[in-house]
Structure formats: C-alpha cells, structure tokens
C-alpha atoms as a PDB file:
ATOM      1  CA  UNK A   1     -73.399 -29.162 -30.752  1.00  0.00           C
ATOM      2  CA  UNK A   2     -72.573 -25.838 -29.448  1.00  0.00           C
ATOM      3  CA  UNK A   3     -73.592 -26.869 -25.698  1.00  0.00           C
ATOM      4  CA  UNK A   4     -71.275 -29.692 -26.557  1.00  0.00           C
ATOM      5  CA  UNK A   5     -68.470 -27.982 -27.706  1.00  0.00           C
ATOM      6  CA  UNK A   6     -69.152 -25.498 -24.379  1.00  0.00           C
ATOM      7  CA  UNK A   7     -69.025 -28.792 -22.096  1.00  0.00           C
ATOM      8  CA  UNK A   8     -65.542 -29.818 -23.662  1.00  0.00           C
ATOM      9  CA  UNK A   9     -64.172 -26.585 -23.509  1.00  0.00           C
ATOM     10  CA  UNK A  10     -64.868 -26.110 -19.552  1.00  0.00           C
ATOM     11  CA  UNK A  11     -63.593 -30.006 -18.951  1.00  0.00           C
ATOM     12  CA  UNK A  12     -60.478 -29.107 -20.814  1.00  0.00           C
ATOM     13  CA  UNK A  13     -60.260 -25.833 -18.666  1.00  0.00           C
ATOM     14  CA  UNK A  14     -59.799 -27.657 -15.498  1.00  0.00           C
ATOM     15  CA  UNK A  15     -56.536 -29.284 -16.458  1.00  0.00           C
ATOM     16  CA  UNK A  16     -53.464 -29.289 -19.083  1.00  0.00           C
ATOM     17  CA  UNK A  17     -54.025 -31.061 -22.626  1.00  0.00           C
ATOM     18  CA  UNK A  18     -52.163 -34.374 -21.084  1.00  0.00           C
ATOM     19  CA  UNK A  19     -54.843 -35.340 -18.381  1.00  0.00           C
ATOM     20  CA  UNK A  20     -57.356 -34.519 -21.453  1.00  0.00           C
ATOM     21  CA  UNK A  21     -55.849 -36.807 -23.317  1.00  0.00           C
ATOM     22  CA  UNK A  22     -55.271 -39.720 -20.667  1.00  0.00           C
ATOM     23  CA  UNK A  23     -58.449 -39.008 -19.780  1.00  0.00           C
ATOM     24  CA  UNK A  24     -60.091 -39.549 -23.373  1.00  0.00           C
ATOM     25  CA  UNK A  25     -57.423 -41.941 -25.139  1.00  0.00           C
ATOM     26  CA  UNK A  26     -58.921 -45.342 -23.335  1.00  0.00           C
ATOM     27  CA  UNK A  27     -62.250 -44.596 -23.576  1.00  0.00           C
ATOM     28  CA  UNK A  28     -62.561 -43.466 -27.112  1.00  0.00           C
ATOM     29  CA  UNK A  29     -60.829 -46.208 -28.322  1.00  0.00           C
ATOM     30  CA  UNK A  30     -63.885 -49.085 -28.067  1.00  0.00           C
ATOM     31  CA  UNK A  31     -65.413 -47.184 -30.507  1.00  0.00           C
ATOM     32  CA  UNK A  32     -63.189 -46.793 -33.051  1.00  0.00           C
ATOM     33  CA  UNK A  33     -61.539 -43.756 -32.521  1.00  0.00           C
ATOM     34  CA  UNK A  34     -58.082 -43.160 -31.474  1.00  0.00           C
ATOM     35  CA  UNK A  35     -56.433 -39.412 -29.409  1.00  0.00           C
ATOM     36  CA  UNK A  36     -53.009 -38.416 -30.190  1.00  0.00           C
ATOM     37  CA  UNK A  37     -51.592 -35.719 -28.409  1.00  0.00           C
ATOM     38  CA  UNK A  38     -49.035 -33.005 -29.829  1.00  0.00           C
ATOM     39  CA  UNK A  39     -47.345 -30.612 -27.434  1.00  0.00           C
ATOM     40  CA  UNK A  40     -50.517 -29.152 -26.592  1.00  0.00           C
ATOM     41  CA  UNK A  41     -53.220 -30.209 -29.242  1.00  0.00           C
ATOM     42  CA  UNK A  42     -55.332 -33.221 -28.862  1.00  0.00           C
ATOM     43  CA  UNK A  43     -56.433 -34.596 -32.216  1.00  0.00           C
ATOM     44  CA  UNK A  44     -59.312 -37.256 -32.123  1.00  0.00           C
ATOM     45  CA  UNK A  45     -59.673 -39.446 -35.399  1.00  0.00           C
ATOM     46  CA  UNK A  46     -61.917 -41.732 -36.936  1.00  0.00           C
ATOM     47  CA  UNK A  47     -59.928 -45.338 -37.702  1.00  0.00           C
ATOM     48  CA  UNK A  48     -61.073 -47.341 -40.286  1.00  0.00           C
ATOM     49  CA  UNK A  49     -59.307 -50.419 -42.297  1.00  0.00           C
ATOM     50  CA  UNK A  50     -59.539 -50.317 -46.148  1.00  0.00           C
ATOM     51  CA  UNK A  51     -58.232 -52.737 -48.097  1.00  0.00           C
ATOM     52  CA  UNK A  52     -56.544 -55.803 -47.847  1.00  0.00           C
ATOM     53  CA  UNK A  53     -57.920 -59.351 -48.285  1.00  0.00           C
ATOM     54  CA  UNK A  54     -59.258 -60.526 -45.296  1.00  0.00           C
ATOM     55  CA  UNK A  55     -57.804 -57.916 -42.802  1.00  0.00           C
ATOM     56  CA  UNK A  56     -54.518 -59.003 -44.432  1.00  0.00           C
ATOM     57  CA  UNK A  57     -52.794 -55.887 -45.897  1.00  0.00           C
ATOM     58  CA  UNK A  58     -55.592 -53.804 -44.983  1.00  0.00           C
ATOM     59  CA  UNK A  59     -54.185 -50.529 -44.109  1.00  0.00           C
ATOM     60  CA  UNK A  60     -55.417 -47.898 -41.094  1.00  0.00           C
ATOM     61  CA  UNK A  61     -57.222 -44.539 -42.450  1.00  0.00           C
ATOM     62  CA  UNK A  62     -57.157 -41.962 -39.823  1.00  0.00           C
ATOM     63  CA  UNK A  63     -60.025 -38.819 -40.450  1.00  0.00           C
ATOM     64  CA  UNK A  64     -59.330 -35.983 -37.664  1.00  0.00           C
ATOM     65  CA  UNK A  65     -62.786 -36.227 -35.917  1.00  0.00           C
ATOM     66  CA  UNK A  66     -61.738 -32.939 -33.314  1.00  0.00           C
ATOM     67  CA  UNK A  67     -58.832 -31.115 -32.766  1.00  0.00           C
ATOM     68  CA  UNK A  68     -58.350 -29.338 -29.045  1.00  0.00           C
ATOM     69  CA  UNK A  69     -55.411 -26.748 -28.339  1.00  0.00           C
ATOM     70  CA  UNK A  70     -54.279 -25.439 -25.099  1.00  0.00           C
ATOM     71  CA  UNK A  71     -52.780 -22.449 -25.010  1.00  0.00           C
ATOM     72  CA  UNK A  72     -52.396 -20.713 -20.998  1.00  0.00           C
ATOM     73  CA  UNK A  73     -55.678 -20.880 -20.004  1.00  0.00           C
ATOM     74  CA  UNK A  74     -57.515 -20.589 -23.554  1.00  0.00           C
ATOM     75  CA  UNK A  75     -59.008 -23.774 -25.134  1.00  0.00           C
ATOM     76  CA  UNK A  76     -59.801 -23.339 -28.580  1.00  0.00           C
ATOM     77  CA  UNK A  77     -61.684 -26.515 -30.513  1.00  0.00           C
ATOM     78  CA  UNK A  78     -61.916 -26.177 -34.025  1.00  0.00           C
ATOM     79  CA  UNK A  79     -65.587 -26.264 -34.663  1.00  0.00           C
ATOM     80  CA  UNK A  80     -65.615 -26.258 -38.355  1.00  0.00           C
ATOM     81  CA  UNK A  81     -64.056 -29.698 -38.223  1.00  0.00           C
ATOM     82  CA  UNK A  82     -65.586 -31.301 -35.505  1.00  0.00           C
ATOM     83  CA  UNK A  83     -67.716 -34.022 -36.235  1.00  0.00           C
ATOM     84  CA  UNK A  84     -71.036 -33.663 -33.982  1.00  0.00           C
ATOM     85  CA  UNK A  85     -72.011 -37.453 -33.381  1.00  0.00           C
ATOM     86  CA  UNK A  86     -68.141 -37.699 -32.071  1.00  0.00           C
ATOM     87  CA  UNK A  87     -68.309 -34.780 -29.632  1.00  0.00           C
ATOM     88  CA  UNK A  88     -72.013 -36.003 -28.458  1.00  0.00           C
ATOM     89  CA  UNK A  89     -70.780 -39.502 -27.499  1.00  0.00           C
ATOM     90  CA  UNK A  90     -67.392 -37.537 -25.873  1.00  0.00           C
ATOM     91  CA  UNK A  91     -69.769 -35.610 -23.231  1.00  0.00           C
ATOM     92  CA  UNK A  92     -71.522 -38.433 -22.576  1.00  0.00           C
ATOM     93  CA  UNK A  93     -68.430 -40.322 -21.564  1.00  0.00           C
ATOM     94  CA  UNK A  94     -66.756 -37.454 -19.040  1.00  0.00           C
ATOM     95  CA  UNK A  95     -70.127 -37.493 -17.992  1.00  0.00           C
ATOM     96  CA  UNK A  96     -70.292 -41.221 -16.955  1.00  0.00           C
ATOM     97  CA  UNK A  97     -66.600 -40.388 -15.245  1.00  0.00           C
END
C-alpha cells in the first residue's frame, strides 16, 4: 500500500486538490464510492444504502475511505485511515488515464 500511497501522492503533486478531485469524482463513482472536496482536502467514501423497504426510505451511509490535503506543495494522505483495496483500484484508474 505504501507504493500506492507514493503513486497518489506524486499524481496529486502535479496539480491543485480541484483537478484531483475532477479527475477522481467520475470515475470512482461506478464503484460505489463518492469524492467530496473541501477547500483543499479530498475525502473519498464508501456509499452504502441501509434500510428502507425496498430501496424506499433506505438512507445513504458514507465511511471516509481516504482523505488527501494540499497544503503549497505538500500532500499529506492520512494513511492510518486509508482503506488499501480503495487506494489499489485508485492507481489503477490514473493509470488507465
């Protein structure tokens, strides 16, 4: 995970947080994730419905998957909280771009 985390770091370098984001946001999202972007921290998150009958009422559960801050020309990832399958299927897809 650490050559991971190295790869996302060094794609992240290259631009601001924003193009991260648009970068990330459309692509993550077949696969059940979902970016949001906060002044200069990208949070990634696991979405899952519980509840509900049917999908009616069901309600959306959001578990940070990886968190990304810009700060000059730092980029720090929490690593503690980053979930490893997530940031494995993340490098393959800026790969494939």
């Amino acid at each position: 995970m650490e050559q991971d985390l190295l790869k996302l770091r060094r794609w992240m370098s290259h631009g601001s947080a924003r193009q991260f984001y648009t970068e990330i946001a459309y692509k993550i999202v077949d696969q059940g994730y979902e970016a949001e972007i906060i002044g200069n921290t990208v949070t990634c998150y696991l979405v899952k419905k519980q509840g509900g009958f049917l999908g009616i009422g069901a309600r959306k559960v959001k578990t940070p998957v990886l968190v990304v801050t810009q700060r000059d020309h730092e980029v720090d990832i929490d690593a503690r909280n980053a979930d490893p399958e997530f940031v494995a299927g993340l490098t393959e897809l800026l790969r494939a771009h």
